[in-house]
N, C-alpha and C. Protein backbone atom coordinates (compact mmCIF):
# COMPACT_ATOMS: atom_id res chain seq x y z
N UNK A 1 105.30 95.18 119.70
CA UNK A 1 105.88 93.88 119.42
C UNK A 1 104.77 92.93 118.98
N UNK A 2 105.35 92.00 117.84
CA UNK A 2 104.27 91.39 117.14
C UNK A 2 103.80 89.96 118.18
N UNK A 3 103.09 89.04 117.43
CA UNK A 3 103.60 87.40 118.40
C UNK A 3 103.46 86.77 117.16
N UNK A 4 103.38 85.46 117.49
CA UNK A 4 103.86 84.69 116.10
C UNK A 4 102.50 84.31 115.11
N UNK A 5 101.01 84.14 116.00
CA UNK A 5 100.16 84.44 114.71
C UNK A 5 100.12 85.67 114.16
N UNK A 6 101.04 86.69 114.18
CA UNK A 6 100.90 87.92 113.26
C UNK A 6 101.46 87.59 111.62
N UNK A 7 102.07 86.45 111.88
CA UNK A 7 103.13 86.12 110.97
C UNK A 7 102.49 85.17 109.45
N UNK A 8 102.80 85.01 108.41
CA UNK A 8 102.28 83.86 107.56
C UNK A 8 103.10 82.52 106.84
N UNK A 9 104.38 83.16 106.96
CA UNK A 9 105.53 81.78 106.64
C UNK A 9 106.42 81.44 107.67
N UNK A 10 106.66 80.45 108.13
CA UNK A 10 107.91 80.17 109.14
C UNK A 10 109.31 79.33 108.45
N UNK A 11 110.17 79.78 109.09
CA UNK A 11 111.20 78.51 108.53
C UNK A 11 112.13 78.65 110.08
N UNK A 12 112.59 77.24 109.88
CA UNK A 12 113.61 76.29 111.03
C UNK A 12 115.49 77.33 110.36
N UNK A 13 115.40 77.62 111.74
CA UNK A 13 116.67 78.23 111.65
C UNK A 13 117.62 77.75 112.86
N UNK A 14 118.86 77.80 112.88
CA UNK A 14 119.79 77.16 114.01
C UNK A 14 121.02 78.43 113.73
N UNK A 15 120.58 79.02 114.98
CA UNK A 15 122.30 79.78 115.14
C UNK A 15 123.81 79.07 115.12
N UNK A 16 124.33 79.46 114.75
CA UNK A 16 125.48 78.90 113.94
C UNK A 16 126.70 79.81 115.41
N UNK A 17 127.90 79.06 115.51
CA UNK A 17 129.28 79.36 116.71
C UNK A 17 129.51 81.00 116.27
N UNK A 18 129.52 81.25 114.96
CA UNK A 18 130.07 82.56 114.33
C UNK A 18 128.87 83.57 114.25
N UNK A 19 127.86 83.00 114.96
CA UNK A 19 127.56 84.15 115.23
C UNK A 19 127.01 84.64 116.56
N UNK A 20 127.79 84.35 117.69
CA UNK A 20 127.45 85.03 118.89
C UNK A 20 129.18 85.91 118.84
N UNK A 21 128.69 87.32 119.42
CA UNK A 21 129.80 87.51 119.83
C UNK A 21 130.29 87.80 120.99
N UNK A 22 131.64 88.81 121.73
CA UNK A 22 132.60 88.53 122.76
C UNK A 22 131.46 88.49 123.77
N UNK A 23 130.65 89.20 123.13
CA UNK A 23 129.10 89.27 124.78
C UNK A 23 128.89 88.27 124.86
N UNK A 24 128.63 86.60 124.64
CA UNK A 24 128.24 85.54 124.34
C UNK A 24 126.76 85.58 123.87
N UNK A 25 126.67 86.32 123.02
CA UNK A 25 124.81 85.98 122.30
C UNK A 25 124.86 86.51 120.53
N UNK A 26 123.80 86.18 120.16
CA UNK A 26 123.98 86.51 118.82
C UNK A 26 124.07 88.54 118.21
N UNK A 27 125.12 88.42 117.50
CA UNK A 27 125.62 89.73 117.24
C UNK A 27 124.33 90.01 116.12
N UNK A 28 124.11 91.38 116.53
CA UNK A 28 122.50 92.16 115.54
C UNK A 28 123.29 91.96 114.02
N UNK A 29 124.29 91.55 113.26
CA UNK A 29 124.55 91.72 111.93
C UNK A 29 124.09 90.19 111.61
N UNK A 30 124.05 89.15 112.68
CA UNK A 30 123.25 87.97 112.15
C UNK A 30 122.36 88.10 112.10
N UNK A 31 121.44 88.92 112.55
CA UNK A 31 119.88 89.03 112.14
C UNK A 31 119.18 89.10 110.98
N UNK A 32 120.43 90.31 110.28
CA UNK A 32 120.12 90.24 108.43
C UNK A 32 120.41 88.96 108.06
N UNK A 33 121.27 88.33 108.79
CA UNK A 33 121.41 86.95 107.49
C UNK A 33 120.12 86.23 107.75
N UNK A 34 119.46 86.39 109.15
CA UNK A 34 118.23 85.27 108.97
C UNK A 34 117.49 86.10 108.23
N UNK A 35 116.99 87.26 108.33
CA UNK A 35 116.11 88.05 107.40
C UNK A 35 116.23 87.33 106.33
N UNK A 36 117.23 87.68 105.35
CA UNK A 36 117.59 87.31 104.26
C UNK A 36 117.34 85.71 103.83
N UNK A 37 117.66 85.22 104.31
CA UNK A 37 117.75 83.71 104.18
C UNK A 37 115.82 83.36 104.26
N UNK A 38 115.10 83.85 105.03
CA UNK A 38 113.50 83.30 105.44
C UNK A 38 112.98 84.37 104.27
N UNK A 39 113.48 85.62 103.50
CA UNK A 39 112.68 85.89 102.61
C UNK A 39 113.44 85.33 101.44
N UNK A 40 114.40 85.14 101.19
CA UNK A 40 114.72 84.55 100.00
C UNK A 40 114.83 82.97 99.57
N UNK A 41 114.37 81.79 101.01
CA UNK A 41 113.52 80.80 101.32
C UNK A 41 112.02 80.80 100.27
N UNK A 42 111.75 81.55 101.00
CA UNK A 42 110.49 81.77 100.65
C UNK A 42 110.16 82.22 98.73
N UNK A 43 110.60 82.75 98.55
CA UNK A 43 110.92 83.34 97.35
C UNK A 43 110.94 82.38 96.01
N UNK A 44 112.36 81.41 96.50
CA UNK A 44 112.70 80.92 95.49
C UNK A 44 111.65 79.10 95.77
N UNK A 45 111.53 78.78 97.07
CA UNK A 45 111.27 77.63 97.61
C UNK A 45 109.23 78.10 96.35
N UNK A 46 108.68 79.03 96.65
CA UNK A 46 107.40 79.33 95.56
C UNK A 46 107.85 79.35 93.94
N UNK A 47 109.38 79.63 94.02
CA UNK A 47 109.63 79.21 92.02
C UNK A 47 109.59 80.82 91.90
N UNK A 48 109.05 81.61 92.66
CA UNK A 48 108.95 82.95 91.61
C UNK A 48 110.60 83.81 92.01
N UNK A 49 111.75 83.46 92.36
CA UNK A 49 112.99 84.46 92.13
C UNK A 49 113.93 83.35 91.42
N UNK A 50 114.58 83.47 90.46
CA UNK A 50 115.77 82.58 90.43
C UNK A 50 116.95 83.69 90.21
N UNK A 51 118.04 83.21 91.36
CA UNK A 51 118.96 84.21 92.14
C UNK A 51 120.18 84.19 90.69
N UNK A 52 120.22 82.87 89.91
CA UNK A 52 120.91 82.43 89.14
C UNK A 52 120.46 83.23 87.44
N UNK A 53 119.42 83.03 87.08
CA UNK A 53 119.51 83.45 85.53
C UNK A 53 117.88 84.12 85.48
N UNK A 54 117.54 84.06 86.51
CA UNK A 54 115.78 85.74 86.73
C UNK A 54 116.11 86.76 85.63
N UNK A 55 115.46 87.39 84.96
CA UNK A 55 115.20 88.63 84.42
C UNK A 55 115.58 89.78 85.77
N UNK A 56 114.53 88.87 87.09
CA UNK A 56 113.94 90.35 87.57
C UNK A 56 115.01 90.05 88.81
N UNK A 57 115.60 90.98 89.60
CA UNK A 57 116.33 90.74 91.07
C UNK A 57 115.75 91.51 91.70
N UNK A 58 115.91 91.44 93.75
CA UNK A 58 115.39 92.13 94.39
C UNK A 58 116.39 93.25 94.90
N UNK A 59 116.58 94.13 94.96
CA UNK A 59 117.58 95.06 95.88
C UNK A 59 117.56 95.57 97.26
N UNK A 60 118.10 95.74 98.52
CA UNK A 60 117.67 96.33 99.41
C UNK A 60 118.04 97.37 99.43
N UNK A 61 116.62 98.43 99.86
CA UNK A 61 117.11 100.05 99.54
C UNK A 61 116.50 100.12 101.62
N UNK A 62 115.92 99.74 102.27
CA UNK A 62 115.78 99.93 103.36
C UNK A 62 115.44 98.48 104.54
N UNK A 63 116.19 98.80 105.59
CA UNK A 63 116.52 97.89 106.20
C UNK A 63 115.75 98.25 107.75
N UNK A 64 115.75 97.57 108.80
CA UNK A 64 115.18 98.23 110.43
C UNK A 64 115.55 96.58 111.20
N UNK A 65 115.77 96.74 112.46
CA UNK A 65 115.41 95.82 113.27
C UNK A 65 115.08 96.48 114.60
N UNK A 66 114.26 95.86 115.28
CA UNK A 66 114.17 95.90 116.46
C UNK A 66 114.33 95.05 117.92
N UNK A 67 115.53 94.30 118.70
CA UNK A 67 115.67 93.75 119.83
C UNK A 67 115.10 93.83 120.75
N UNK A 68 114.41 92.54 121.10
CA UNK A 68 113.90 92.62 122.60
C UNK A 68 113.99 90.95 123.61
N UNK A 69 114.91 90.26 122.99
CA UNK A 69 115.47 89.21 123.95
C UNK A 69 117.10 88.35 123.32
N UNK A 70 117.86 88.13 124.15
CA UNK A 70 119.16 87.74 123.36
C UNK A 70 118.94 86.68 123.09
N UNK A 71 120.14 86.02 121.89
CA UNK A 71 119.86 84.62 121.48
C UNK A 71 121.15 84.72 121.21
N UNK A 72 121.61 82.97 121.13
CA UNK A 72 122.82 82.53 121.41
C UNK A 72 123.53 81.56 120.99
N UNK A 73 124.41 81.14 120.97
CA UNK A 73 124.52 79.48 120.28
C UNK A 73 125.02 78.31 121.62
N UNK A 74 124.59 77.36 120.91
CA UNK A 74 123.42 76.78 120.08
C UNK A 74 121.86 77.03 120.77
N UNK A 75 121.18 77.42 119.57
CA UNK A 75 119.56 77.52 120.03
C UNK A 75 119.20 77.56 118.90
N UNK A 76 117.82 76.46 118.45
CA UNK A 76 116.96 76.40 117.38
C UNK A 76 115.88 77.60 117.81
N UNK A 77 116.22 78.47 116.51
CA UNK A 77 115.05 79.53 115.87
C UNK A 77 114.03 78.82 114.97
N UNK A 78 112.97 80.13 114.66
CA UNK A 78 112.26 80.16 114.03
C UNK A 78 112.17 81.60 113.29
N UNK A 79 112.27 81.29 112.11
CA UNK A 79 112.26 83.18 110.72
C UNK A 79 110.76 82.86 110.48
N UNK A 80 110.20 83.83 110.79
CA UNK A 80 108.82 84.52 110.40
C UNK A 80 108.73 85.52 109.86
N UNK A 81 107.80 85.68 108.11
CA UNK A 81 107.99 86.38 107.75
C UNK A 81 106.09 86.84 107.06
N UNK A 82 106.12 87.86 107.02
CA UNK A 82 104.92 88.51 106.13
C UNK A 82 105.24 89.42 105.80
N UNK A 83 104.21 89.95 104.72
CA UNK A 83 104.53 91.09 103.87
C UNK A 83 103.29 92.32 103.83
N UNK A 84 103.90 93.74 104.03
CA UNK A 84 102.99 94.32 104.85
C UNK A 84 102.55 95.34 103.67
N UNK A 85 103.48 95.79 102.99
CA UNK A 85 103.40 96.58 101.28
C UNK A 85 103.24 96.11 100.40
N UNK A 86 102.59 95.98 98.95
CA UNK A 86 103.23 95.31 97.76
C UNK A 86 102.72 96.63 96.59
N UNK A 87 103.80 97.28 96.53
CA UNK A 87 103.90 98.21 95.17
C UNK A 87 104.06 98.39 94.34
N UNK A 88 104.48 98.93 92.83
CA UNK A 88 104.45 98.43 91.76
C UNK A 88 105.97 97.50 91.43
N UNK A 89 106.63 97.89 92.03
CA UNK A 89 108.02 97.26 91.71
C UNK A 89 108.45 96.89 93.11
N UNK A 90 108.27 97.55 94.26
CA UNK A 90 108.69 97.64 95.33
C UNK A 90 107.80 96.70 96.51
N UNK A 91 108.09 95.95 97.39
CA UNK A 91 107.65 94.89 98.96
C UNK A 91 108.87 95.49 100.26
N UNK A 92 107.51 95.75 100.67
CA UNK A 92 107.82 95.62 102.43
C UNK A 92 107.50 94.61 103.03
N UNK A 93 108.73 93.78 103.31
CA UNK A 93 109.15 92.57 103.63
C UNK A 93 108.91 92.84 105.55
N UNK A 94 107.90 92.24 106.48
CA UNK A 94 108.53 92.28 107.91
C UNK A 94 109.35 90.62 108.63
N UNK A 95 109.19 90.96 109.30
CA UNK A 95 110.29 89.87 109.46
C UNK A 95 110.24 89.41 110.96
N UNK A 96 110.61 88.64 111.55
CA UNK A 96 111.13 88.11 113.34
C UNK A 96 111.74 86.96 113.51
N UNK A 97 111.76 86.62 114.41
CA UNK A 97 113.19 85.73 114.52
C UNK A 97 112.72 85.65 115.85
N UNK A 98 111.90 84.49 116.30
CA UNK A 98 112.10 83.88 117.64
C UNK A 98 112.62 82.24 117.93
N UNK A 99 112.78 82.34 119.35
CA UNK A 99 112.85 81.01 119.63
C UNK A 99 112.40 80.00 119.59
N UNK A 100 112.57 78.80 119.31
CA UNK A 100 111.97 77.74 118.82
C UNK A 100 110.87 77.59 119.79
N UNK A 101 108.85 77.99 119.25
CA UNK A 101 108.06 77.44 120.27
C UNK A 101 108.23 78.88 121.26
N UNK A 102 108.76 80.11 121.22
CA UNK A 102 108.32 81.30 121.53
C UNK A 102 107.08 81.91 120.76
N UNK A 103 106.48 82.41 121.72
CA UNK A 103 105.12 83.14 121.36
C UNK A 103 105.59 84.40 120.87
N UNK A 104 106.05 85.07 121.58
CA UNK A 104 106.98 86.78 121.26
C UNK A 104 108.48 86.21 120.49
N UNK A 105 108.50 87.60 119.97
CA UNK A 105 109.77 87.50 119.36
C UNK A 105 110.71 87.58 120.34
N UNK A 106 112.15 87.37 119.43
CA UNK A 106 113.60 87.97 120.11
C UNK A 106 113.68 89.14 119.45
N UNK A 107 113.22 88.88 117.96
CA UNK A 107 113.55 90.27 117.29
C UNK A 107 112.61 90.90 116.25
N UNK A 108 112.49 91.95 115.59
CA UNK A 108 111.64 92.01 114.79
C UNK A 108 112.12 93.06 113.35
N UNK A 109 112.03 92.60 112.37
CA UNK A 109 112.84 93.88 111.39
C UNK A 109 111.87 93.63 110.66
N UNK A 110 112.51 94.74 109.45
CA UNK A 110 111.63 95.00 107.51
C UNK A 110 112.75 94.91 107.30
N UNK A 111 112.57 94.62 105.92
CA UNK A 111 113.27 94.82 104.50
C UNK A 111 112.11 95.62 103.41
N UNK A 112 112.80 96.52 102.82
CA UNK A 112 112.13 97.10 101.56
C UNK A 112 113.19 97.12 100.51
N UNK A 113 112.78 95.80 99.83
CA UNK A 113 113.40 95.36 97.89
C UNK A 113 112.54 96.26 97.07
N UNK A 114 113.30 96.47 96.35
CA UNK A 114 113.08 97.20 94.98
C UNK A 114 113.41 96.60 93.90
N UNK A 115 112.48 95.56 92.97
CA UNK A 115 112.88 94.95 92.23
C UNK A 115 113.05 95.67 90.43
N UNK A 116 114.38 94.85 90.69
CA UNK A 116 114.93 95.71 89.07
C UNK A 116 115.25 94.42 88.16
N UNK A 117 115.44 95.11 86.93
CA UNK A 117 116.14 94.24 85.75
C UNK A 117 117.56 94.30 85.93
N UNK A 118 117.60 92.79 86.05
CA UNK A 118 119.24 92.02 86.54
C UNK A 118 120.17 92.82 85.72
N UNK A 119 120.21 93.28 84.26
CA UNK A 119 121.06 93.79 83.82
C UNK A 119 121.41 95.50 83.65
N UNK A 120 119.60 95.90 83.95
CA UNK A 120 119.95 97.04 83.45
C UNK A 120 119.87 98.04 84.96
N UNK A 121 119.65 97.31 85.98
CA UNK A 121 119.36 97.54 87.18
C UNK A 121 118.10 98.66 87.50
N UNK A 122 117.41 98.67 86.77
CA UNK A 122 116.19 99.67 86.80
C UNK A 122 114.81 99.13 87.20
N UNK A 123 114.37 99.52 88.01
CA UNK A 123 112.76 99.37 88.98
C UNK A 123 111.91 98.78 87.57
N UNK A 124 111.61 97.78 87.96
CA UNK A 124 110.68 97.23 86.48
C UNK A 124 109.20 96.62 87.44
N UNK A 125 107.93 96.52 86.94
CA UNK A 125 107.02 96.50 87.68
C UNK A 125 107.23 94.58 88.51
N UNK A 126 106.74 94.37 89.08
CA UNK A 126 106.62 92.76 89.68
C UNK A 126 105.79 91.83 88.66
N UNK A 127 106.62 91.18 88.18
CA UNK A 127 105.87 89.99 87.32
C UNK A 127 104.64 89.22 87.93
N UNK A 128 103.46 89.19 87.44
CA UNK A 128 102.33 89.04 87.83
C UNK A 128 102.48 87.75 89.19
N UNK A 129 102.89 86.26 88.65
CA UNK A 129 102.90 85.25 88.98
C UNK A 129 103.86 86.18 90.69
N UNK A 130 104.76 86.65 90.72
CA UNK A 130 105.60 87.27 91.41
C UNK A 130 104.33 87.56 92.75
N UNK A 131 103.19 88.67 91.84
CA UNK A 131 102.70 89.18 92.88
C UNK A 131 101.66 88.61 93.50
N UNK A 132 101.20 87.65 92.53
CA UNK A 132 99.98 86.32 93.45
C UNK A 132 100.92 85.61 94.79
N UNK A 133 101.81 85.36 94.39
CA UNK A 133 102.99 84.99 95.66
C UNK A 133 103.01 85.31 96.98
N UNK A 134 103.50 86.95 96.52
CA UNK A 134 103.31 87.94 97.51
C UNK A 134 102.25 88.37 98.41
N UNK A 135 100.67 88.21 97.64
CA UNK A 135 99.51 88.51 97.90
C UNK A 135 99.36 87.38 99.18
N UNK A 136 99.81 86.16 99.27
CA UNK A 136 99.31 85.00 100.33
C UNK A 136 99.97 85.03 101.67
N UNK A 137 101.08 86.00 101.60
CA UNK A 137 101.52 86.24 102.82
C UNK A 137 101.01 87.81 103.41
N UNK A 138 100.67 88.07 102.31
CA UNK A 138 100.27 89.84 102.85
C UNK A 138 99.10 89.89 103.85
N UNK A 139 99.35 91.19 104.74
CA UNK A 139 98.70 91.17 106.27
C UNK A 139 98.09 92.53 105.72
């Protein structure tokens, strides 16, 4: 398990009513949405993805999490993210999700995107500006 200087970007997250479930804590399918949301934050908030009219998109071909404390609503998070791969087309995205002002995580996942051409959906290399991006969070 990581702690939070392992990490290089943070963003302010707030669990939302819809997503704890009948257990009263947050259900593991909200975890991808913070994933998602703190790398694609990050992404577009640097200028290098536009989700709207990009050449290039990201795909997810592999996913992981790992649990080790519940969370619930209402409780202010924190998405921490760095990047542990950067390949010719392809980032290994890691990821966590703790409590606001937790040292350890609640949780910890990857994402591995495979970035393709929006239309033709095929692995095209990472646009340079793309990978200076990438390079400032990489561990």
């Amino acid at each position: 398990m990581g702690r939070r200087g392992d990490y290089k970007h943070f963003l302010p997250l707030q669990t939302r009513w819809a997503d704890n479930d009948i257990y009263g804590h947050v259900n593991n399918v909200a975890y991808y949405g913070y994933f998602d949301t703190v790398v694609n934050e990050f992404l577009i908030s640097q200028q290098v993805l536009d989700i709207h009219n990009g050449p290039v998109i990201g795909l997810v071909v592999e996913t992981g999490c790992k649990y080790f404390a519940p969370l619930e609503f209402p409780q202010k998070l924190e998405g921490a993210l760095r990047v542990a791969h950067i390949g010719n087309s392809s980032v290994r995205y890691e990821l966590a999700i703790f409590k606001a002002g937790d040292d350890a995580p609640a949780a910890e996942g990857h994402f591995i995107h495979v970035y393709v051409d929006r239309d033709a959906r095929k692995p095209v290399p990472l646009p340079q500006q793309f990978r200076k991006v990438l390079e400032t969070i990489l561990v």
